[in-house]
Protein backbone atom coordinates (compact mmCIF):
# COMPACT_ATOMS: atom_id res chain seq x y z
CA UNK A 1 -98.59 -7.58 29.37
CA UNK A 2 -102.36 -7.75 28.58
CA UNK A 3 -102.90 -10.05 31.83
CA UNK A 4 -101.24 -7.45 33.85
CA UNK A 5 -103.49 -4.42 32.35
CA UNK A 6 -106.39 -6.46 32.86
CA UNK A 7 -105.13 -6.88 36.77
CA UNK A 8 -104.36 -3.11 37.15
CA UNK A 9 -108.08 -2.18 35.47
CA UNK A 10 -109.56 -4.43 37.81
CA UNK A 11 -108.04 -3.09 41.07
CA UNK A 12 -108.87 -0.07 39.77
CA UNK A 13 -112.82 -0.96 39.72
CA UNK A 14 -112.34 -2.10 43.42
CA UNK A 15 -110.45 0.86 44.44
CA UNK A 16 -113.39 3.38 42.82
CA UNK A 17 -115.64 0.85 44.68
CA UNK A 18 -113.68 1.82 48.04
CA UNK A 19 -113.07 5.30 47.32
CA UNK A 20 -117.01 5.66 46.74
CA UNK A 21 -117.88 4.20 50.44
CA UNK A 22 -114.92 6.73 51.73
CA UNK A 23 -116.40 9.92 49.73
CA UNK A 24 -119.79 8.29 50.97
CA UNK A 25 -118.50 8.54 54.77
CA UNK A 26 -117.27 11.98 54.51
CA UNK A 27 -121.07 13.31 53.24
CA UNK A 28 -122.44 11.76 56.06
CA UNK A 29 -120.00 12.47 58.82
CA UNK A 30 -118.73 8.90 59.54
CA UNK A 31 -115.35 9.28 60.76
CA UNK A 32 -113.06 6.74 59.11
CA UNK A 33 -109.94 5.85 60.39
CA UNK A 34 -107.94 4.54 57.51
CA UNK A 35 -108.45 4.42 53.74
CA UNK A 36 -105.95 1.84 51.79
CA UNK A 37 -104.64 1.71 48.01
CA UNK A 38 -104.23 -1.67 48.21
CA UNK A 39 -103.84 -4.65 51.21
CA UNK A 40 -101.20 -5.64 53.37
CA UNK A 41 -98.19 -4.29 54.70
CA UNK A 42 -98.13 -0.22 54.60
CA UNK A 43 -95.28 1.20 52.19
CA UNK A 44 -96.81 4.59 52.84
CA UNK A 45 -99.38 6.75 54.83
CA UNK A 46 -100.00 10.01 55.51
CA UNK A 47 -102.86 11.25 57.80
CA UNK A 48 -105.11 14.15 56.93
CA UNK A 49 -108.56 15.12 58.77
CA UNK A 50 -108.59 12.26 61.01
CA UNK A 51 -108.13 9.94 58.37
CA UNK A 52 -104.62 7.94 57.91
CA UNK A 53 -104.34 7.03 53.97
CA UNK A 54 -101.85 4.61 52.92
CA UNK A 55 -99.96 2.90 50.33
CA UNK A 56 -99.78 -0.93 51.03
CA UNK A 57 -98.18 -3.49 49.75
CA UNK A 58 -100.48 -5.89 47.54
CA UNK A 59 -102.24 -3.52 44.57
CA UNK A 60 -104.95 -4.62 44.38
CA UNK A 61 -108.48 -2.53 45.16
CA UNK A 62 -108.37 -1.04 48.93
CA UNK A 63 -110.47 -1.17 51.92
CA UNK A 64 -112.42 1.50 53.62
CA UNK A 65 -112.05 1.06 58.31
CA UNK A 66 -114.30 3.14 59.92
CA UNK A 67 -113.63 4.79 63.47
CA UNK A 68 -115.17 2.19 65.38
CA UNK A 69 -114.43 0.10 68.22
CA UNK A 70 -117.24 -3.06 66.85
CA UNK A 71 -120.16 -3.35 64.60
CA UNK A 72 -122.08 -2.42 67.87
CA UNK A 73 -120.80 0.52 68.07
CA UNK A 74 -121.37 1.82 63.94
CA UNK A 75 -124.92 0.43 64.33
CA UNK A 76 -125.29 3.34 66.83
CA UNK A 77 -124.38 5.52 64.03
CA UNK A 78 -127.89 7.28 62.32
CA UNK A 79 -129.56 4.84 60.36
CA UNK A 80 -129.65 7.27 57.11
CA UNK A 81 -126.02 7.44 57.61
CA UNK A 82 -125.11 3.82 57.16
CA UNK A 83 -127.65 3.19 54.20
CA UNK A 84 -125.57 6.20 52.22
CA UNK A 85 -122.40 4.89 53.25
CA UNK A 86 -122.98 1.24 52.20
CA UNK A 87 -124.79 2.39 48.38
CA UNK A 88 -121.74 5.15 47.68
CA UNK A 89 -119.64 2.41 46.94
CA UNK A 90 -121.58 0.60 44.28
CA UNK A 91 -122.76 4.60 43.17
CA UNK A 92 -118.55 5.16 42.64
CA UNK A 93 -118.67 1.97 40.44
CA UNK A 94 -121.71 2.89 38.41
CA UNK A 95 -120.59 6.74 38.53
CA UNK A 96 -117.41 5.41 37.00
CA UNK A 97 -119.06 3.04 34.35
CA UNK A 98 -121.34 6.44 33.10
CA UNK A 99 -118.06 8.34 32.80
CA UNK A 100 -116.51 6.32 30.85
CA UNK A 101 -119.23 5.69 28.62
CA UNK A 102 -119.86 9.27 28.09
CA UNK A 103 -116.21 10.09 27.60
CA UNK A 104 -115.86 6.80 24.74
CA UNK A 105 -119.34 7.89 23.08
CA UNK A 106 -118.17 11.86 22.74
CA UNK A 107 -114.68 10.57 21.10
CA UNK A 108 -117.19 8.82 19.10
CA UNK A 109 -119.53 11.06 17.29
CA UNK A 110 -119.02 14.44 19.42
CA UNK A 111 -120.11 16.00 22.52
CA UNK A 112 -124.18 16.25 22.54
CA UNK A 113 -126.32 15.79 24.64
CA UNK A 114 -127.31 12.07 23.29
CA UNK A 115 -123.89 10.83 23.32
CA UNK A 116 -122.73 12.62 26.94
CA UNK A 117 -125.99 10.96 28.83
CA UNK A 118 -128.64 9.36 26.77
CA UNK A 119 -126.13 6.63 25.31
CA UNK A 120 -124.01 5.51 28.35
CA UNK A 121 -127.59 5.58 30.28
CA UNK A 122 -128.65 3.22 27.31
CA UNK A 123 -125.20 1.25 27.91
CA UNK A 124 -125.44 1.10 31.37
CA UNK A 125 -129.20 -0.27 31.61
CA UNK A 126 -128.81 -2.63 28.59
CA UNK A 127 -125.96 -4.03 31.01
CA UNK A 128 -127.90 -3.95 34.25
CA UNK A 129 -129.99 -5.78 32.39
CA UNK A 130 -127.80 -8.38 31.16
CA UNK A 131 -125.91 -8.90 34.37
CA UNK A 132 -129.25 -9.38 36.32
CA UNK A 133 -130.40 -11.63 33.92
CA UNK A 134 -127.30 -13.71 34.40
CA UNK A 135 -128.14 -14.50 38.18
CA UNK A 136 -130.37 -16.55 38.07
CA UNK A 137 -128.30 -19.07 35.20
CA UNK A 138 -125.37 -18.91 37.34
CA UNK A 139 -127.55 -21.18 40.19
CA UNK A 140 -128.74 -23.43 37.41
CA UNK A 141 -124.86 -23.50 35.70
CA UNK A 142 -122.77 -22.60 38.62
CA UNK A 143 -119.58 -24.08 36.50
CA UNK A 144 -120.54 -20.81 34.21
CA UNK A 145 -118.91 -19.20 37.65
CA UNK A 146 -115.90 -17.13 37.41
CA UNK A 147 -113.31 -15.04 40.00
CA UNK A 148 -110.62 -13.16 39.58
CA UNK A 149 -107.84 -15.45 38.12
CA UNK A 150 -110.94 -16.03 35.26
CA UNK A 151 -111.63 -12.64 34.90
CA UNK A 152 -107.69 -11.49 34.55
CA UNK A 153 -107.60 -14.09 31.90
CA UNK A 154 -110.46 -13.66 29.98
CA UNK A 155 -110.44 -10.24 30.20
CA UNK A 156 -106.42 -10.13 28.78
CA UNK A 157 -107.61 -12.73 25.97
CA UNK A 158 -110.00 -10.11 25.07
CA UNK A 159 -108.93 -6.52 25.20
CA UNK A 160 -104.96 -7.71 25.04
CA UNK A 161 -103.71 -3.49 25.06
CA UNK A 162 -106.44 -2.47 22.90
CA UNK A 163 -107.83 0.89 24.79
CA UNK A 164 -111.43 0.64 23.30
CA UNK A 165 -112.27 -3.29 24.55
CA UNK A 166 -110.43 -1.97 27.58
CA UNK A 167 -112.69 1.04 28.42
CA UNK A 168 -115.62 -1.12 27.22
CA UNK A 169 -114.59 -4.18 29.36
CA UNK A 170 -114.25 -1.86 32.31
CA UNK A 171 -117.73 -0.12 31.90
CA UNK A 172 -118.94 -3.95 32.00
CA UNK A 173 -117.11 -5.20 34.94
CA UNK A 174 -117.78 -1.48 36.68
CA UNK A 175 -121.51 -2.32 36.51
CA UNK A 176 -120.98 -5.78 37.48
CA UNK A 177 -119.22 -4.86 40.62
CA UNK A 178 -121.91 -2.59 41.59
CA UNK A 179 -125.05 -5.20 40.97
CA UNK A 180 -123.07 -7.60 42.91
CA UNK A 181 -122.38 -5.55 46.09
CA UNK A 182 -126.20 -4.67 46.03
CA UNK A 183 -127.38 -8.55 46.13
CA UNK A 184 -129.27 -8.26 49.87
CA UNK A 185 -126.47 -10.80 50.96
CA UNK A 186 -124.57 -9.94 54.21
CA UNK A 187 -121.91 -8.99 54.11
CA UNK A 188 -122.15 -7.46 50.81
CA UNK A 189 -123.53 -3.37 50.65
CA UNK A 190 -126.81 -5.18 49.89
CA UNK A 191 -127.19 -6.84 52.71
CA UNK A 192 -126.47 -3.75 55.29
CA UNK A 193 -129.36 -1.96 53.47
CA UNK A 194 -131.41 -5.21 54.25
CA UNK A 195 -130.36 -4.95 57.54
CA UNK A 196 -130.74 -1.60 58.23
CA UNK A 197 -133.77 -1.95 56.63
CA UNK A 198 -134.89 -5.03 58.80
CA UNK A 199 -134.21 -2.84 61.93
CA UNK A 200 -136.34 -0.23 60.67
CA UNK A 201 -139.26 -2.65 60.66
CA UNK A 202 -138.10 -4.63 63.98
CA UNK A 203 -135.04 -3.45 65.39
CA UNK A 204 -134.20 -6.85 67.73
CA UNK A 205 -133.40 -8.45 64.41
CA UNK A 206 -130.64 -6.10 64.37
CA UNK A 207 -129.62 -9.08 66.54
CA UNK A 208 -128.88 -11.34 63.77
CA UNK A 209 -126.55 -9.26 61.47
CA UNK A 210 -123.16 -10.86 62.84
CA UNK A 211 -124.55 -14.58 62.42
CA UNK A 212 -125.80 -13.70 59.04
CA UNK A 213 -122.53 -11.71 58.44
CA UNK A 214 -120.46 -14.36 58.80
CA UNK A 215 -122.77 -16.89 57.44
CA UNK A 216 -122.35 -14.69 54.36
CA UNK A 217 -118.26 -14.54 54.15
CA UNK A 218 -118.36 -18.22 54.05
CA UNK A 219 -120.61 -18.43 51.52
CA UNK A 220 -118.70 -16.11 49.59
CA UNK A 221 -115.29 -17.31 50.45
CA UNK A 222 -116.38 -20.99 49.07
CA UNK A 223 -118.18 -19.61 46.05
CA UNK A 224 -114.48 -17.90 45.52
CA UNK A 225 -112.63 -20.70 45.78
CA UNK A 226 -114.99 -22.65 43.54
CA UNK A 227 -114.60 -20.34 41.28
CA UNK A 228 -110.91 -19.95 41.41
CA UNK A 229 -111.24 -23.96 40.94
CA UNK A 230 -112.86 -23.42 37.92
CA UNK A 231 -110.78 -20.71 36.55
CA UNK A 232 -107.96 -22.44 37.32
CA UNK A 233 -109.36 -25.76 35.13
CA UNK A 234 -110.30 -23.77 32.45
CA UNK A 235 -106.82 -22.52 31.92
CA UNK A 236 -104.82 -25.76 32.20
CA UNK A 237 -107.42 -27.06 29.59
């Protein structure tokens, strides 16, 4: 049962992830076709504003499809407009971590102004902190790498049904998620700022964001199956 909380937190995390890049769109006028609760096959949708949202079938996280025919097409959209659209996702995750932290530090001690913003700003930079700090081991230890199956496990192990190391496991892996999108790595959020940022000093090199995009996903898709690799070793162990 605690494996299966720690799946349902997680997908949670990605979802607020998601649901930050959709809020994002809607500030900035980006029309978005279809928001998902989950991948796969749809189970359910409903369409409101332009937007078709739907209930598929594999829970976990959600994706975000903007109105647009190819990435030719979105790079037409304002350049302000993209830069808030790809930084409101990691803002839902870091929005979320604050929350949380607030909400855990007022059941603490009691609502003041210390524990409702000065301590979960504490938490959350002590964390930034410690995550940031953990990039550069991971490319001197990259068997210190972990995914998903690693993180379901470990984070079970850990918080089991225990609300407190949940909530506090989630304000970690909230802030995690968020320093990880904003690595300047297409085709993560920090890599469209790069870009967009690139084409704001020399917009032909706008030219190279599909072969870096895709150099990207299979840089990430081997680092996740490494790491699944690993995960999976660590368990059988």
């Amino acid at each position: 049962m605690a494996y299966v909380f720690m799946f349902l937190v997680l997908s949670l995390l990605i979802l607020i992830h998601e649901m930050g890049h959709l809020i994002g769109a809607k500030l900035v006028r980006i029309p978005i076709s279809q928001f998902s609760i989950g991948f796969g096959p749809k189970l359910w949708g409903v369409s409101v504003g332009g937007t078709q949202y739907r209930l598929s079938a594999i829970p976990l996280g959600g994706y975000v499809l903007p109105e647009t025919a190819d990435p030719a097409e979105f790079n037409r959209l304002p350049l302000r407009a993209r830069v808030l659209f790809s930084l409101a996702g990691p803002m839902g995750n870091l929005l979320a971590a604050f929350l949380v932290s607030s909400a855990t530090a007022i059941a603490s001690t009691g609502f003041s102004f210390h524990s409702a913003v000065a301590v979960p700003l504490a938490e959350l930079w002590n964390m930034s902190l410690q995550v940031l700090g953990s990039i550069p081991l991971l490319l001197h230890q990259p068997d210190r790498l972990s995914g998903v199956v690693g993180i379901v496990a470990s984070g079970g192990r850990y918080a089991g049904t225990n609300v407190e190391r949940i909530l506090h496991l989630s304000i970690l892996l909230n802030v995690n998620l968020a320093i990880f999108n904003l690595l300047p790595l297409p085709p993560l959020d920090g890599g469209k700022v790069l870009m967009c940022a690139m084409e704001k000093v020399f917009k032909p090199l706008r030219r190279m964001e599909i072969p870096l995009a895709v150099a990207g996903w299979v840089l990430l898709l081997g680092l996740m199956a490494y790491a699944t690799v690993l995960d999976i070793h660590r368990i059988a162990a």
